[in-house]
N, C-alpha and C. Protein backbone atom coordinates (compact mmCIF):
# COMPACT_ATOMS: atom_id res chain seq x y z
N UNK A 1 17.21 -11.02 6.12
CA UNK A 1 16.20 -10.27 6.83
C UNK A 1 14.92 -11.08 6.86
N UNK A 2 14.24 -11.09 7.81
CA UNK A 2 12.98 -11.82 7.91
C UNK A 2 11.60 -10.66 8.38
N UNK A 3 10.99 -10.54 8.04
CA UNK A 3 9.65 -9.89 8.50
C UNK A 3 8.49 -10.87 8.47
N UNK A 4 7.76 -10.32 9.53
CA UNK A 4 6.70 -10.91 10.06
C UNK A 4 5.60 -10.25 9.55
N UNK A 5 4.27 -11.03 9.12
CA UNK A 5 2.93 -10.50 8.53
C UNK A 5 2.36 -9.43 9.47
N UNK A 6 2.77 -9.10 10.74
CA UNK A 6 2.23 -8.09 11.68
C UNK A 6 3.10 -6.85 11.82
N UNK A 7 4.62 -6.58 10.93
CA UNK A 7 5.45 -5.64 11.15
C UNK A 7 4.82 -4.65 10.24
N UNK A 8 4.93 -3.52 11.23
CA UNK A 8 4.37 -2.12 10.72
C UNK A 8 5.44 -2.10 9.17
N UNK A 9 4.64 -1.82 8.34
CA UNK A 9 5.72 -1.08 6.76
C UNK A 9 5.20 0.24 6.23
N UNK A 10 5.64 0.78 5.68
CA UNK A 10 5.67 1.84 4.39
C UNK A 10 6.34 2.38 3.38
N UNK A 11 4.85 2.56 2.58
CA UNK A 11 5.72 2.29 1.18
C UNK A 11 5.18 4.13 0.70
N UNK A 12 5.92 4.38 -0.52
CA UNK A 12 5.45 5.34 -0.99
C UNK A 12 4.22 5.00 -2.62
N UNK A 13 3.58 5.57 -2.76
CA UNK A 13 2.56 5.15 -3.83
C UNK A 13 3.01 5.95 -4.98
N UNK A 14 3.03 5.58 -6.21
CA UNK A 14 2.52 5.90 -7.69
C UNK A 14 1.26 6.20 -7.53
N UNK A 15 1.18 6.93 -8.43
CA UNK A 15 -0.16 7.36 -9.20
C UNK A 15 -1.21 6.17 -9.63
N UNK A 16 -0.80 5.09 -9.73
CA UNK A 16 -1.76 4.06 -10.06
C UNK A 16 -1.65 3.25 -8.47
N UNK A 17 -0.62 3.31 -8.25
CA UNK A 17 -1.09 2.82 -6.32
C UNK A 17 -2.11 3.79 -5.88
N UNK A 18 -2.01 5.11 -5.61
CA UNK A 18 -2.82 5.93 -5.17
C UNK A 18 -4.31 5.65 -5.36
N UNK A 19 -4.35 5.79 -6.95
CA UNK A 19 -5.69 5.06 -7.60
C UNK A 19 -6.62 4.15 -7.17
N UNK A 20 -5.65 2.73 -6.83
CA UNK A 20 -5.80 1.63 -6.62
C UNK A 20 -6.32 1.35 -5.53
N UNK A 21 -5.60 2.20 -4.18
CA UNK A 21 -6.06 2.34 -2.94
C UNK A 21 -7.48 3.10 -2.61
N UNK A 22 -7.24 4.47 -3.25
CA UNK A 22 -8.47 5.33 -3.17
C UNK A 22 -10.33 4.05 -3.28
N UNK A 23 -9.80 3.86 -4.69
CA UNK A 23 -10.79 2.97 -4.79
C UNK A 23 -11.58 1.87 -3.98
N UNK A 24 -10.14 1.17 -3.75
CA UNK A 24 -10.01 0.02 -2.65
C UNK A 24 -10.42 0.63 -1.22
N UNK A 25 -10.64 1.81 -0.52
CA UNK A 25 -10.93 2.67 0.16
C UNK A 25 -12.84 2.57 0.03
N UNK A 26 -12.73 3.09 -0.85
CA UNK A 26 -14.55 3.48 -1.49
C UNK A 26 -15.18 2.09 -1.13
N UNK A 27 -14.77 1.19 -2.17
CA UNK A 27 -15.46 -0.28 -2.21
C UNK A 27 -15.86 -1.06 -0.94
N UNK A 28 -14.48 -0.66 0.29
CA UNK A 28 -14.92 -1.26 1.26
C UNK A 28 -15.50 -0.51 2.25
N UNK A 29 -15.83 0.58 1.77
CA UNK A 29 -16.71 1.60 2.83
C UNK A 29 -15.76 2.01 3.70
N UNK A 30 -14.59 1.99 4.01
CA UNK A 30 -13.64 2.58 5.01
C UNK A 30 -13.74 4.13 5.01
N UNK A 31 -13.36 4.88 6.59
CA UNK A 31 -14.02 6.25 6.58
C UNK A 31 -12.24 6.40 6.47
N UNK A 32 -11.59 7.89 5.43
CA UNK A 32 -10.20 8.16 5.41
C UNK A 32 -10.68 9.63 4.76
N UNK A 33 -9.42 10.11 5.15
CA UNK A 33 -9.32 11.70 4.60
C UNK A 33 -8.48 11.77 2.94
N UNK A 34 -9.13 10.78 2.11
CA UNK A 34 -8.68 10.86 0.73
C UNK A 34 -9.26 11.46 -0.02
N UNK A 35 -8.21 11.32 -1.40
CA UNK A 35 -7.73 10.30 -1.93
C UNK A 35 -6.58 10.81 -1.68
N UNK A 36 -5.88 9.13 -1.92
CA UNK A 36 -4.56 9.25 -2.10
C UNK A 36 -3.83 9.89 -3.42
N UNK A 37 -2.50 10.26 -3.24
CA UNK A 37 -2.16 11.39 -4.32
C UNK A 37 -0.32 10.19 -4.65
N UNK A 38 -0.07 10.42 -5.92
CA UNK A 38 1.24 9.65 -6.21
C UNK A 38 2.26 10.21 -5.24
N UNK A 39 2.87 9.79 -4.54
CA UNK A 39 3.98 10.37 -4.22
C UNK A 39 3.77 10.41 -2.20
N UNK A 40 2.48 10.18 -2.01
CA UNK A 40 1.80 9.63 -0.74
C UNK A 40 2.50 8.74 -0.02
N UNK A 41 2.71 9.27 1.37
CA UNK A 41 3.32 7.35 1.94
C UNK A 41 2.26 7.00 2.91
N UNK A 42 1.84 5.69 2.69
CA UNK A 42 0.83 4.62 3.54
C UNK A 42 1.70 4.07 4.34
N UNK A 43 0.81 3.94 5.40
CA UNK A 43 1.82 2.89 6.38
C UNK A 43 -0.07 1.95 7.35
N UNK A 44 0.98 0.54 7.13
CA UNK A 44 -0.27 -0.22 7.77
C UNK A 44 0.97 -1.59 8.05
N UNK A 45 0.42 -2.47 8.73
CA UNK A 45 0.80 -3.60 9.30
C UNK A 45 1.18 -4.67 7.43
N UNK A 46 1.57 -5.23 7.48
CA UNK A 46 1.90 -6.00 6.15
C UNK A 46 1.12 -6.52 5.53
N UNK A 47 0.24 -7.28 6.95
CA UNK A 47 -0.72 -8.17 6.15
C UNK A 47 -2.09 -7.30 5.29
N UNK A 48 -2.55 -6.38 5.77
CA UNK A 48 -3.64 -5.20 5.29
C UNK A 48 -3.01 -4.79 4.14
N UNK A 49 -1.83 -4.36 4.39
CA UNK A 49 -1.29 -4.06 2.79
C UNK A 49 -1.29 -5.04 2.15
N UNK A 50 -0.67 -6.32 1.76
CA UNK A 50 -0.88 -7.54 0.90
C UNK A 50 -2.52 -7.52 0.33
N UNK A 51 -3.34 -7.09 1.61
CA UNK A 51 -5.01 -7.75 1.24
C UNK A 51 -5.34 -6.60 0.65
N UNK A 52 -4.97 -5.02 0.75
CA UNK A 52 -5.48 -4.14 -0.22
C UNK A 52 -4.76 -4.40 -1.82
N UNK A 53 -3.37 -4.58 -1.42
CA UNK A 53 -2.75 -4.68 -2.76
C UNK A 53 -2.69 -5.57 -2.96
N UNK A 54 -2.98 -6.89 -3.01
CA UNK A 54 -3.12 -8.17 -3.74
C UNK A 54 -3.33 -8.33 -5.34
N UNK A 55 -4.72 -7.40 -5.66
CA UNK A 55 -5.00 -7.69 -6.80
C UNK A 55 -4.22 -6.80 -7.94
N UNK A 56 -3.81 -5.73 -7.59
CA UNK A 56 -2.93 -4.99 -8.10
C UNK A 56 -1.37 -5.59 -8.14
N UNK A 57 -1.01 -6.30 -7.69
CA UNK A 57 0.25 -6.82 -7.63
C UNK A 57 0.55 -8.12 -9.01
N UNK A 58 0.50 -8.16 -9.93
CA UNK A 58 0.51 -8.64 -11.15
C UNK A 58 1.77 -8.35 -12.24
N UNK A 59 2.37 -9.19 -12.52
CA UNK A 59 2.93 -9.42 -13.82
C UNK A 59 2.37 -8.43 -15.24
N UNK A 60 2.63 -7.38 -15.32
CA UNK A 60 2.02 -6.86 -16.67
C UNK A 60 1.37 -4.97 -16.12
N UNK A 61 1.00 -4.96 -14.95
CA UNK A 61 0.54 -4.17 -14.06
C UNK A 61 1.10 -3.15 -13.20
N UNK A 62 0.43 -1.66 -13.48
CA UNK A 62 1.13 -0.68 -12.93
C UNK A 62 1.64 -0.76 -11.58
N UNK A 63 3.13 -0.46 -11.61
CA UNK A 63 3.47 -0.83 -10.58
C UNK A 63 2.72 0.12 -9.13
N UNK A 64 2.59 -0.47 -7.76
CA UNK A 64 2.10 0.08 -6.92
C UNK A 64 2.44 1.39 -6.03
N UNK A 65 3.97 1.16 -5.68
CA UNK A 65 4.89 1.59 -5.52
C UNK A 65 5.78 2.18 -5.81
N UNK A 66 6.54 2.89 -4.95
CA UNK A 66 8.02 3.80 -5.71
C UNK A 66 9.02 2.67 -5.99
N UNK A 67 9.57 2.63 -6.51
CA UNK A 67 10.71 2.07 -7.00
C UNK A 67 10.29 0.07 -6.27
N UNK A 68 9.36 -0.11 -6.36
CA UNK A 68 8.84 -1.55 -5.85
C UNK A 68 9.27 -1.67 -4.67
N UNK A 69 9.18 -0.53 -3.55
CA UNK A 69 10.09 -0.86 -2.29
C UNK A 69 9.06 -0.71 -1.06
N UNK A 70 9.16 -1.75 -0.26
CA UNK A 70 8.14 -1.94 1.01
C UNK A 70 9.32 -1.79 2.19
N UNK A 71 8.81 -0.52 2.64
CA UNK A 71 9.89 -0.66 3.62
C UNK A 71 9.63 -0.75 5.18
N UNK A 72 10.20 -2.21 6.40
CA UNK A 72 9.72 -2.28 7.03
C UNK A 72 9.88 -1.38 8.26
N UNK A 73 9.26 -0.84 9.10
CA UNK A 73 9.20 0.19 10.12
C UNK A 73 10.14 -0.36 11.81
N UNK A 74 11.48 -0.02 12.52
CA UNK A 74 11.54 -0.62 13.02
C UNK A 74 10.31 -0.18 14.73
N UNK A 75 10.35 -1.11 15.38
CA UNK A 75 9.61 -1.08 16.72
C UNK A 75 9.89 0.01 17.22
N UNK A 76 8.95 0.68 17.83
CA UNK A 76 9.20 1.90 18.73
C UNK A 76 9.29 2.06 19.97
């Protein structure tokens, strides 16, 4: 399977994804009807997700995600 940095995905969030985002939300001044809640599904293009979740994505670190699964959206 190959995906491209512009294919629509979604994932479902944990409680510390939710967190993570909400925040990540605040910091960059973005206007949204949050917060996000565990169990939430986001959906954005790949690359926006990588750049919100980047720093959260770590070795040692609550995971972001349900079961670590990004799932990609097909074309409509």
């Amino acid at each position: 399977m190959k995906a491209n940095i512009n294919d629509r995905v979604r994932v479902v969030l944990t409680e510390a994804g939710a967190k993570h985002l909400t925040a990540e939300y605040e910091k960059r001044g973005y206007t949204f009807a949050g917060p996000f809640y565990g169990g939430s599904k986001y959906e954005d293009s790949l690359w926006p997700l990588a750049n919100l979740f980047g720093p959260a994505l770590r070795n040692g670190f609550d995971i972001p995600f349900d079961k670590c699964q990004i799932e990609i959206l097909e074309d409509e």
